[in-house]
C-alpha atoms as a PDB file:
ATOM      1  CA  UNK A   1       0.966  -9.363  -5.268  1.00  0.00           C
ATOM      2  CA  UNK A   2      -0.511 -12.193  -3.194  1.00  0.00           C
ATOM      3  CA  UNK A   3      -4.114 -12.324  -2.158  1.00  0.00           C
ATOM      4  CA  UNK A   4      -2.732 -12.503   1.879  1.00  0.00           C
ATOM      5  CA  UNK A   5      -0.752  -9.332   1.490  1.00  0.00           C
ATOM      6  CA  UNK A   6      -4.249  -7.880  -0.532  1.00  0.00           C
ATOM      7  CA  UNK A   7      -6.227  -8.907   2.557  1.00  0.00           C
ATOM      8  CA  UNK A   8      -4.423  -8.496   5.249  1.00  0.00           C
ATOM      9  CA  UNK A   9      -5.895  -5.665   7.915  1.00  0.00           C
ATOM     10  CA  UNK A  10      -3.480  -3.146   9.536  1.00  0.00           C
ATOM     11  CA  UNK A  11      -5.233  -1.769  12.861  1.00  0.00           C
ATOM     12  CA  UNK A  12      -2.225  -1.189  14.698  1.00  0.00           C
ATOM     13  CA  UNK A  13       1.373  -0.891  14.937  1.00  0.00           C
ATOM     14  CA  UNK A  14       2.042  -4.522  15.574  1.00  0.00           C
ATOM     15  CA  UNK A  15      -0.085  -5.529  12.802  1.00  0.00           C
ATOM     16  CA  UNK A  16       1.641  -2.940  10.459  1.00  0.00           C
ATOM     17  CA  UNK A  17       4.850  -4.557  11.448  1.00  0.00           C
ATOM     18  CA  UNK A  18       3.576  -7.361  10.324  1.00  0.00           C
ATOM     19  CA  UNK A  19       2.478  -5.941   6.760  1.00  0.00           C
ATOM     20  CA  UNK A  20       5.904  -4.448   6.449  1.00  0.00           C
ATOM     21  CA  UNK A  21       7.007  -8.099   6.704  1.00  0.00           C
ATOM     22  CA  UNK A  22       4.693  -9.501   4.064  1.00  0.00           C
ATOM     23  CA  UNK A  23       5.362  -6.853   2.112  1.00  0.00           C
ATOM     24  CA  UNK A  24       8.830  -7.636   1.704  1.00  0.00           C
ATOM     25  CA  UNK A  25       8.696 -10.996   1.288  1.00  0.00           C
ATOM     26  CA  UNK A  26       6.237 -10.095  -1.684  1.00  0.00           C
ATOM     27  CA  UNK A  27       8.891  -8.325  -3.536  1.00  0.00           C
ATOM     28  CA  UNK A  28      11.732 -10.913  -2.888  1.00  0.00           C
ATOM     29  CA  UNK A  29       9.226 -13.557  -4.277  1.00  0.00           C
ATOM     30  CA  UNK A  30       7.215 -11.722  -7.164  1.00  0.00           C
ATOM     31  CA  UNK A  31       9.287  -8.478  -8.046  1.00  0.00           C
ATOM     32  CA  UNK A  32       7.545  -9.260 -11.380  1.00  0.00           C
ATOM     33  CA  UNK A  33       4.094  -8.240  -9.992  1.00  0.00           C
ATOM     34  CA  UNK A  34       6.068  -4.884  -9.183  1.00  0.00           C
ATOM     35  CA  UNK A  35       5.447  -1.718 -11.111  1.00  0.00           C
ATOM     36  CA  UNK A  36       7.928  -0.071  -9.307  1.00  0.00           C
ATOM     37  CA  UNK A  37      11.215  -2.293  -8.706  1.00  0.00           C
ATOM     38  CA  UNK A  38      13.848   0.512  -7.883  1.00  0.00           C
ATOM     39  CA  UNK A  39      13.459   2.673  -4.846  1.00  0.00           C
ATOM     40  CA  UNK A  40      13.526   6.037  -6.709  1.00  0.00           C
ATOM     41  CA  UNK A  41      10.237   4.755  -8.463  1.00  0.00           C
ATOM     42  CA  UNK A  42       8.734   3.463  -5.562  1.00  0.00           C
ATOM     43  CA  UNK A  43       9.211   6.055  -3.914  1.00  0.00           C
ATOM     44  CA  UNK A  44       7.722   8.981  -6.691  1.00  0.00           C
ATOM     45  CA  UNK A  45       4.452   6.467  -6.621  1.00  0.00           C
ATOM     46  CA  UNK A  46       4.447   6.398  -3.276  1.00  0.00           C
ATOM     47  CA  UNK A  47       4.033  10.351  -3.064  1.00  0.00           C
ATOM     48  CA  UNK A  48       1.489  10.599  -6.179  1.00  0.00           C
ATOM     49  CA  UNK A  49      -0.354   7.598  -4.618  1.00  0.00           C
ATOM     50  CA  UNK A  50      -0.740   9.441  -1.164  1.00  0.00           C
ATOM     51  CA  UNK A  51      -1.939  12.468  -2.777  1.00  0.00           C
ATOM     52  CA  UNK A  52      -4.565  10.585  -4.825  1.00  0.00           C
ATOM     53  CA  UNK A  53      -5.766   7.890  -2.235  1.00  0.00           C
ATOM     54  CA  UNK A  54      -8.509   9.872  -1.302  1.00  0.00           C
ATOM     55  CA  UNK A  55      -9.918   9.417  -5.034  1.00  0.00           C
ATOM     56  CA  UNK A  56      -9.368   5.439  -4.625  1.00  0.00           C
ATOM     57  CA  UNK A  57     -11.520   5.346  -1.199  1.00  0.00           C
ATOM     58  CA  UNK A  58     -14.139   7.192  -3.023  1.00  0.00           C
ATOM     59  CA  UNK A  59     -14.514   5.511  -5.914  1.00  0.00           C
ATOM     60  CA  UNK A  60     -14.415   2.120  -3.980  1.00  0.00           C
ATOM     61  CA  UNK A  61     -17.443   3.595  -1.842  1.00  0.00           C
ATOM     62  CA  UNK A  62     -15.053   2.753   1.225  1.00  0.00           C
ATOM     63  CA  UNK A  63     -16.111   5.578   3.430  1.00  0.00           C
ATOM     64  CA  UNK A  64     -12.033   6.631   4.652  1.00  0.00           C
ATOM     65  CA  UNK A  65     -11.064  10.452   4.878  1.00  0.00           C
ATOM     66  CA  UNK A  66      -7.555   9.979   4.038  1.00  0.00           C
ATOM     67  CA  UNK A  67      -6.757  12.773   5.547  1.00  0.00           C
ATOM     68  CA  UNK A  68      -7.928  11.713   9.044  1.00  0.00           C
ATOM     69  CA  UNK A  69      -5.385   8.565   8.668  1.00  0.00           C
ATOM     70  CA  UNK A  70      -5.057   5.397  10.185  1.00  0.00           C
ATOM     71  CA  UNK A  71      -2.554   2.461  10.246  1.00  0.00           C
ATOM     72  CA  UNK A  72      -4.606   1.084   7.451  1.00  0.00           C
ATOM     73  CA  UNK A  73      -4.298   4.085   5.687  1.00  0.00           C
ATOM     74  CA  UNK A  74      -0.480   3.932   5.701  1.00  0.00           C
ATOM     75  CA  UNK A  75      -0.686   0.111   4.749  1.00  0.00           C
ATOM     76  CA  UNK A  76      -3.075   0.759   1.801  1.00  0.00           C
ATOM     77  CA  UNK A  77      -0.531   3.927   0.413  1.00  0.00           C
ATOM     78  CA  UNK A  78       2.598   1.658   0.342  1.00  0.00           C
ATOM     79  CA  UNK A  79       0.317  -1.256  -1.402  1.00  0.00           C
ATOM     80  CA  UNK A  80      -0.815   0.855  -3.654  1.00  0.00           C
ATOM     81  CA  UNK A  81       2.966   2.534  -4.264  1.00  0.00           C
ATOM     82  CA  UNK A  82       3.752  -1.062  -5.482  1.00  0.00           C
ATOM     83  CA  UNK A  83       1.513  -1.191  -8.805  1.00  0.00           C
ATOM     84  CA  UNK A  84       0.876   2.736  -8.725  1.00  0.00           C
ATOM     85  CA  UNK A  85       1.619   4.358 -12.361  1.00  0.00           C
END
């Protein structure tokens, strides 16, 4: 995954559109960097990793209630769907 998609701030729904974008083009360019490469896995990581962001936020001492959610909330979940075991 590119450091511009790991940087990149989603505060609203333009600039989620835009994340949708990048990550897109990240997978066309470096499926490699993909744990999940089919859409069946992607999308089983993309349920666990919504019901364990919470953990992730609190262990990064990031201060989010995930369940009081955001657009950067929604960004971070498919991100992390993308390497998510």
């Amino acid at each position: 995954m590119n450091n511009l998609l790991n940087d990149f701030k989603v505060s609203d729904r333009p600039s989620s559109i835009q994340f949708l974008d990048l990550l897109h083009r990240d997978f066309s360019e470096n499926p490699q960097t993909w744990e999940n490469r089919t859409l069946p896995d992607f999308l089983e990581a993309l349920r666990a990793y919504a019901e364990d962001i919470q953990g992730y936020y609190d262990n990064m001492n990031l201060g989010v209630d995930a369940d009081k959610p955001d657009w950067q909330t929604f960004a971070d979940i498919l991100r992390g769907a993308t390497i998510y075991e």
